[in-house]
Protein backbone atom coordinates (compact mmCIF):
# COMPACT_ATOMS: atom_id res chain seq x y z
CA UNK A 1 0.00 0.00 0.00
CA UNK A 2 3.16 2.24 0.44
CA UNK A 3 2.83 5.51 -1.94
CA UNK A 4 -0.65 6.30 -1.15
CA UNK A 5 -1.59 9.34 0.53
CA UNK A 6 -1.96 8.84 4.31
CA UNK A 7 -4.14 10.86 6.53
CA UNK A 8 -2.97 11.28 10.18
CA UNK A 9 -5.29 12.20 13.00
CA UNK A 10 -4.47 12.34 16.90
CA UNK A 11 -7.14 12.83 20.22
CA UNK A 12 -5.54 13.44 23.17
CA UNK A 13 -7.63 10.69 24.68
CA UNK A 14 -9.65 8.11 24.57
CA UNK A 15 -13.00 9.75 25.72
CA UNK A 16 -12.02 11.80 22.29
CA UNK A 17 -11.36 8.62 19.88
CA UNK A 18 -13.60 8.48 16.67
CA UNK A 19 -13.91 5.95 14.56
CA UNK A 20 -15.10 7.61 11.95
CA UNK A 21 -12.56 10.63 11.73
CA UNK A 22 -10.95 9.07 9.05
CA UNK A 23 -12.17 6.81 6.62
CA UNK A 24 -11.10 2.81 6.23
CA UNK A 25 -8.56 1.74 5.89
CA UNK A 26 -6.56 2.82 9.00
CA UNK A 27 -4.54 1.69 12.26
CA UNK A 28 -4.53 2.90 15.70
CA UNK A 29 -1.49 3.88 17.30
CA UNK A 30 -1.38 3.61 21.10
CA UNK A 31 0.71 5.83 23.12
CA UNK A 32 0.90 5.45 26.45
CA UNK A 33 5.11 6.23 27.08
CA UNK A 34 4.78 6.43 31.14
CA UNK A 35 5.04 3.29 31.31
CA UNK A 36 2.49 0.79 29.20
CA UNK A 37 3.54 1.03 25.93
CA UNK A 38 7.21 1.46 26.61
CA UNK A 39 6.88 -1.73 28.69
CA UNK A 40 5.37 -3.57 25.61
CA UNK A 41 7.71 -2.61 23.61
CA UNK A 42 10.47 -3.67 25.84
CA UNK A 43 8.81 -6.91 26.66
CA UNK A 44 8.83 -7.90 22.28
CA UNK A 45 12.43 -6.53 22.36
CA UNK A 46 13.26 -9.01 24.98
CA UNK A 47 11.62 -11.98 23.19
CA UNK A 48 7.60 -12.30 25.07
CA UNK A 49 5.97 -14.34 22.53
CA UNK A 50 2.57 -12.70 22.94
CA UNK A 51 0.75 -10.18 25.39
CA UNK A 52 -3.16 -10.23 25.89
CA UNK A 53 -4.43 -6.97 27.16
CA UNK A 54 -7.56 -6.95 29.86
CA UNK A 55 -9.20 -4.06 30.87
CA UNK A 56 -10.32 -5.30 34.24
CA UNK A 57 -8.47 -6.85 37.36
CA UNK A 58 -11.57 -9.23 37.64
CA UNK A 59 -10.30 -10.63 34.16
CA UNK A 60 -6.79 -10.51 34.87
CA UNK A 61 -7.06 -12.78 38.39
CA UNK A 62 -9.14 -15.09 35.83
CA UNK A 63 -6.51 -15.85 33.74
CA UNK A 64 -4.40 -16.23 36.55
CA UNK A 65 -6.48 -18.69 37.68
CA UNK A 66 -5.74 -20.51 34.13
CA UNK A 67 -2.03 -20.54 35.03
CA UNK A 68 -1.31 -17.09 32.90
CA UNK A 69 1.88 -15.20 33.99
CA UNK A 70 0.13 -12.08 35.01
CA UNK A 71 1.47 -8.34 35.02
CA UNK A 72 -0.57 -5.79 35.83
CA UNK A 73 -1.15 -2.10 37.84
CA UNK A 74 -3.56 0.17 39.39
CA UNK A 75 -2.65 3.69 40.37
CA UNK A 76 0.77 2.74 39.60
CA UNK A 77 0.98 -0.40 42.30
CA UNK A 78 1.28 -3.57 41.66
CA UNK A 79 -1.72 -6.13 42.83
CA UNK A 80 -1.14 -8.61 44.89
CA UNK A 81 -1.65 -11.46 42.66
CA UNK A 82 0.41 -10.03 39.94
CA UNK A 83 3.36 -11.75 38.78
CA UNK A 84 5.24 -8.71 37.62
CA UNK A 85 4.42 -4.86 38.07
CA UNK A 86 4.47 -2.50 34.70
CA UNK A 87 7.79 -1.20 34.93
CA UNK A 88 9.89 -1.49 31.16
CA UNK A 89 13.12 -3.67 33.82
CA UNK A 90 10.04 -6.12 35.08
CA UNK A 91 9.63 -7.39 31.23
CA UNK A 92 13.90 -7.51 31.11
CA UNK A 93 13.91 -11.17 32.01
CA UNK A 94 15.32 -14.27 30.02
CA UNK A 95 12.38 -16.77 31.84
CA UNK A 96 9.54 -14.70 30.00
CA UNK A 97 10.88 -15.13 26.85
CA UNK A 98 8.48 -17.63 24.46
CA UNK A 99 6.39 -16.87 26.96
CA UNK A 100 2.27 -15.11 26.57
CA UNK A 101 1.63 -12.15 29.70
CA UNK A 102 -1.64 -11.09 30.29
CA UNK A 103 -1.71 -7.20 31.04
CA UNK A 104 -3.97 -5.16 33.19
CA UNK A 105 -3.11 -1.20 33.37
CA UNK A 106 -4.61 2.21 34.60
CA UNK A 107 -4.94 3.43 31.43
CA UNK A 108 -2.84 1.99 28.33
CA UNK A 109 -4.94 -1.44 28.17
CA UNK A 110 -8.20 0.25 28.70
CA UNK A 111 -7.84 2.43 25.95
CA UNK A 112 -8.31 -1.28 23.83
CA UNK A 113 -11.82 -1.51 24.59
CA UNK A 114 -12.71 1.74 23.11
CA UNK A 115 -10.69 1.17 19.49
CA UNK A 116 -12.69 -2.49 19.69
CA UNK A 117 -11.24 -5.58 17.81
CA UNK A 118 -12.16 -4.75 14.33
CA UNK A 119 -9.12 -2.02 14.01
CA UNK A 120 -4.86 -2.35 14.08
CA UNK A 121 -3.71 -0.98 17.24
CA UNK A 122 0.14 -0.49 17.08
CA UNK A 123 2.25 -0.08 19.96
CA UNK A 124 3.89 3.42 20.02
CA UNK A 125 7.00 4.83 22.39
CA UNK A 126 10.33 6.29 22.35
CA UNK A 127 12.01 3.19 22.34
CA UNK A 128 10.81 1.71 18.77
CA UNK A 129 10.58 5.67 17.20
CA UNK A 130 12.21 4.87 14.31
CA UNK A 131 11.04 1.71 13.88
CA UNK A 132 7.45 2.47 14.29
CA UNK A 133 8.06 5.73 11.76
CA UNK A 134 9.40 2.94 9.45
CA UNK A 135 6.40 0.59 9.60
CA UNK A 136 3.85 2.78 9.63
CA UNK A 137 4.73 4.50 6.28
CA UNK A 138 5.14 1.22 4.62
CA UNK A 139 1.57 -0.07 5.73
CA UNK A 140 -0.01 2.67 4.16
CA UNK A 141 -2.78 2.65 5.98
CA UNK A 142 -4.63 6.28 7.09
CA UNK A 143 -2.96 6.69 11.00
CA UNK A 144 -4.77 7.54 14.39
CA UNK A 145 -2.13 8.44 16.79
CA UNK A 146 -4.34 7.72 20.30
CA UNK A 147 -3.38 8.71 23.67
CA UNK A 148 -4.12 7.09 26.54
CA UNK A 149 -3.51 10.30 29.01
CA UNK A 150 -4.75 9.85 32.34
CA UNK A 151 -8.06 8.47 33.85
CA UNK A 152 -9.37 10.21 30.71
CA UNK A 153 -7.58 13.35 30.95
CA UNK A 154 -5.04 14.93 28.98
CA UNK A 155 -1.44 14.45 29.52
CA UNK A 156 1.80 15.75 28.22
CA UNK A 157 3.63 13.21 28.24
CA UNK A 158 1.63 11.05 25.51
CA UNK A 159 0.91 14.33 23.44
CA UNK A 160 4.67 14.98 23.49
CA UNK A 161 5.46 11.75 22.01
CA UNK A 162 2.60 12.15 19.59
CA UNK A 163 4.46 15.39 18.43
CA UNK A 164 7.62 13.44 17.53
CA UNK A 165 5.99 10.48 15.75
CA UNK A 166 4.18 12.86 13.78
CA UNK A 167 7.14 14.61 12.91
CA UNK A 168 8.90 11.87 12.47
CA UNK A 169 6.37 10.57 9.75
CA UNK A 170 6.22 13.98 7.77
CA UNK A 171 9.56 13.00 6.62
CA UNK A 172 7.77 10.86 4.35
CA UNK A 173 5.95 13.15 1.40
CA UNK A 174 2.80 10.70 1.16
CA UNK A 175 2.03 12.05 4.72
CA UNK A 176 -1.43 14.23 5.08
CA UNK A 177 -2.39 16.43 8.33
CA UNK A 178 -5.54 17.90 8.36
CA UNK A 179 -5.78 18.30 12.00
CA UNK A 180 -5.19 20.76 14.53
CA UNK A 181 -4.50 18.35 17.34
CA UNK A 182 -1.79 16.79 15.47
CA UNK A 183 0.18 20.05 14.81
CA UNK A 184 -0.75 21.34 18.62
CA UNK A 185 1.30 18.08 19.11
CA UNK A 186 4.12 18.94 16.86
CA UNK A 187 4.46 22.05 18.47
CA UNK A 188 4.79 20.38 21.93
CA UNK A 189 7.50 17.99 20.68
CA UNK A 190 9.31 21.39 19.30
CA UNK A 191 9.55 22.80 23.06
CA UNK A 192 10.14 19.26 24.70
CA UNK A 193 12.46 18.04 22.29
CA UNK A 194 15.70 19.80 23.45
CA UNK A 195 15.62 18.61 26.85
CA UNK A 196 12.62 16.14 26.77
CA UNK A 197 13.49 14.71 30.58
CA UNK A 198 13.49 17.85 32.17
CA UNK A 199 10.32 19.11 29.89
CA UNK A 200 8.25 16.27 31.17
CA UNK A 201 9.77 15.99 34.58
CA UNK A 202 6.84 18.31 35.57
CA UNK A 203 3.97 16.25 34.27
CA UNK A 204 1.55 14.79 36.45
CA UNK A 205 2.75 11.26 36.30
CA UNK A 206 6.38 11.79 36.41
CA UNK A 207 5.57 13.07 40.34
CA UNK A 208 3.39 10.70 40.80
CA UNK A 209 5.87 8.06 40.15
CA UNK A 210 8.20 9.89 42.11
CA UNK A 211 6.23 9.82 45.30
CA UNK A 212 6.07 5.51 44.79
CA UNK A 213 9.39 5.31 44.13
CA UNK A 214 8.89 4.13 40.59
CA UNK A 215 10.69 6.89 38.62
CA UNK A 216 13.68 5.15 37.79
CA UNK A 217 12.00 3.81 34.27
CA UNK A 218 11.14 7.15 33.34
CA UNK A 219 14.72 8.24 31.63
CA UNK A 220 14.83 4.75 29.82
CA UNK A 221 11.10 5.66 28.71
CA UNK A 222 12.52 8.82 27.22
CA UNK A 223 15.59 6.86 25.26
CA UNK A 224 15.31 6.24 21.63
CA UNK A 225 15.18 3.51 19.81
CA UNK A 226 16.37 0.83 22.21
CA UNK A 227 13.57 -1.76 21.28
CA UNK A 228 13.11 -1.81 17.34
CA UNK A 229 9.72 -4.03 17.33
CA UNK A 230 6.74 -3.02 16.52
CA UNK A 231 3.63 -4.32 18.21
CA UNK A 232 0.91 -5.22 16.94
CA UNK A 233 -2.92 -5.66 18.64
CA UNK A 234 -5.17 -7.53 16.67
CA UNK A 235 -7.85 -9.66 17.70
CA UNK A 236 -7.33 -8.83 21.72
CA UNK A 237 -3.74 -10.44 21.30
CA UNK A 238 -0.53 -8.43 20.81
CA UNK A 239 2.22 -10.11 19.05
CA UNK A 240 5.05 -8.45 17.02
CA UNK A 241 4.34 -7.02 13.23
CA UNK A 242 6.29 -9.67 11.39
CA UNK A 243 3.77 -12.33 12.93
CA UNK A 244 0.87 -10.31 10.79
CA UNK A 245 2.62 -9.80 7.84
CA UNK A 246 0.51 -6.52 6.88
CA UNK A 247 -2.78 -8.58 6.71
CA UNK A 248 -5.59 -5.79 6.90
CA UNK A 249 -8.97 -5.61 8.70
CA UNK A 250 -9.52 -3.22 5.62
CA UNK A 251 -8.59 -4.11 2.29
C-alpha cells in the first residue's frame, strides 16, 4: 500500500477517539510512554511471545487462575496477585521469553476496549521511534495516533510523544495532516524536544511516580530507539508485526 496518501489524526484521549474521523482503511497507534507502551515494547524486544491486554483486574485474576503469567497495575501499584508490576526492567527477564503475559493497566490497556477488535492498534514509544516511523509508512494505511492520558484526561507526556511520531512521519511526502491536534502536538514535541526529561519531569505522572518510588523507568522511557519491534494488537492479542505480515482488517 506504500505511496498512497496517508491521513494522520491524533485525540488526546480516549473519551475523544472516533472511529469515523478518518475513513477505512486505517490503524490505531497507542501511546501510552509512562510506562504501558514502553513496557510492551520492551517486553517484544526481549523476546515475550505474545501479550493479551484486559481491561479489568476481575479478568486478569481469571486468567491467573488458568495458570497465565500475570502483570498488571492500578494507580501505579502492583496487585497482589500479579506476577510482575508495569515497569519497562520487570519485562527484562530471560524466563519470560516464548512466553504469553496477560496485562492489566490504569490506562494503556483500557484504551483497547474503546478502538474495539475490528481495528490495528500499534504499539507506540520512544524506544521503537524509528522503527514504528518505518512501519507505519510502509503499511499505508490512514494513522490515528491515540493517547491514553490519564483516567481520561489529557497528559503531556503522551501528546509529546505524539508530536515526535508525527514529525517523524512527515519525513515521508505521502504524509497528510488535516488536524489541529496533530500540529498542537508537533508544536509540543518542538519545546520538549531539546531537553525532553526535564520538559516532562513536571507532568503529572512523572511526580506521581516519584512519590512511589517508581521513577527510575522514566529516563529509559525517554531513550530512543532501544527496542526496534513493533507491536501489533489484533484480535485482543498483541504479538510483534512480522507475525501479521501486513494482513488488513480493511482491504
Amino acid at each position: 500500500m506504500s505511496g498512497k496518501e496517508q491521513k494522520l489524526e491524533l485525540a488526546f484521549t480516549p473519551l475523544l477517539f472516533r472511529h469515523d474521523a478518518l475513513s477505512a482503511p486505517y490503524v490505531v497507534v497507542l501511546i501510552d510512554i509512562l510506562r504501558a507502551t514502553t513496557s510492551i515494547c520492551t517486553a517484544f524486544a526481549h523476546g515475550v511471545e505474545a501479550m493479551i491486554p484486559v481491561a479489568s483486574l476481575e479478568e486478569a485474576r481469571h486468567y491467573k487462575e488458568w495458570g497465565y503469567i500475570i502483570a498488571a497495575e492500578r494507580e501505579g501499584i502492583k496487585p497482589d496477585f500479579a506476577d510482575l508490576g508495569n515497569s519497562a526492567f520487570h519485562f527484562m527477564k530471560p524466563k519470560l521469553r516464548g512466553k504469553t503475559i496477560v496485562y492489566s493497566t490504569t490506562n494503556g490497556t483500557q484504551a483497547f476496549s474503546v478502538v474495539g477488535y475490528t481495528i490495528d492498534v500499534v504499539i507506540g514509544a520512544f524506544v521503537n521511534l524509528s522503527t514504528l516511523t518505518k512501519w507505519l509508512i510502509e503499511d499505508g494505511r490512514n494513522i490515528y495516533l491515540l493517547c491514553a492520558g490519564w483516567k481520561g484526561n489529557f497528559n503531556l507526556e503522551d501528546t509529546v510523544f505524539a508530536g515526535a511520531l508525527a514529525a517523524s512521519l512527515m519525513q515521508s511526502s505521502q504524509i497528510i495532516i488535516q488536524s489541529d491536534a496533530v500540529m498542537a502536538s508537533i508544536d509540543l514535541w518542538n519545546l520538549a524536544k531539546n531537553n525532553l526529561a526535564e520538559y516532562l519531569l513536571k507532568t503529572e505522572h512523572s511526580q506521581r511516580l516519584k512519590r512511589l518510588g517508581l521513577d527510575d523507568v522514566i529516563p529509559y522511557s525517554l531513550t530512543f530507539d532501544t527496542c526496534p519491534v513493533v507491536p501489533v494488537a489484533r484480535n485482543g492479542m498483541i504479538r510483534l508485526a512480522t507475525q501479521t505480515n501486513h494482513e488488513h482488517f480493511y482491504d
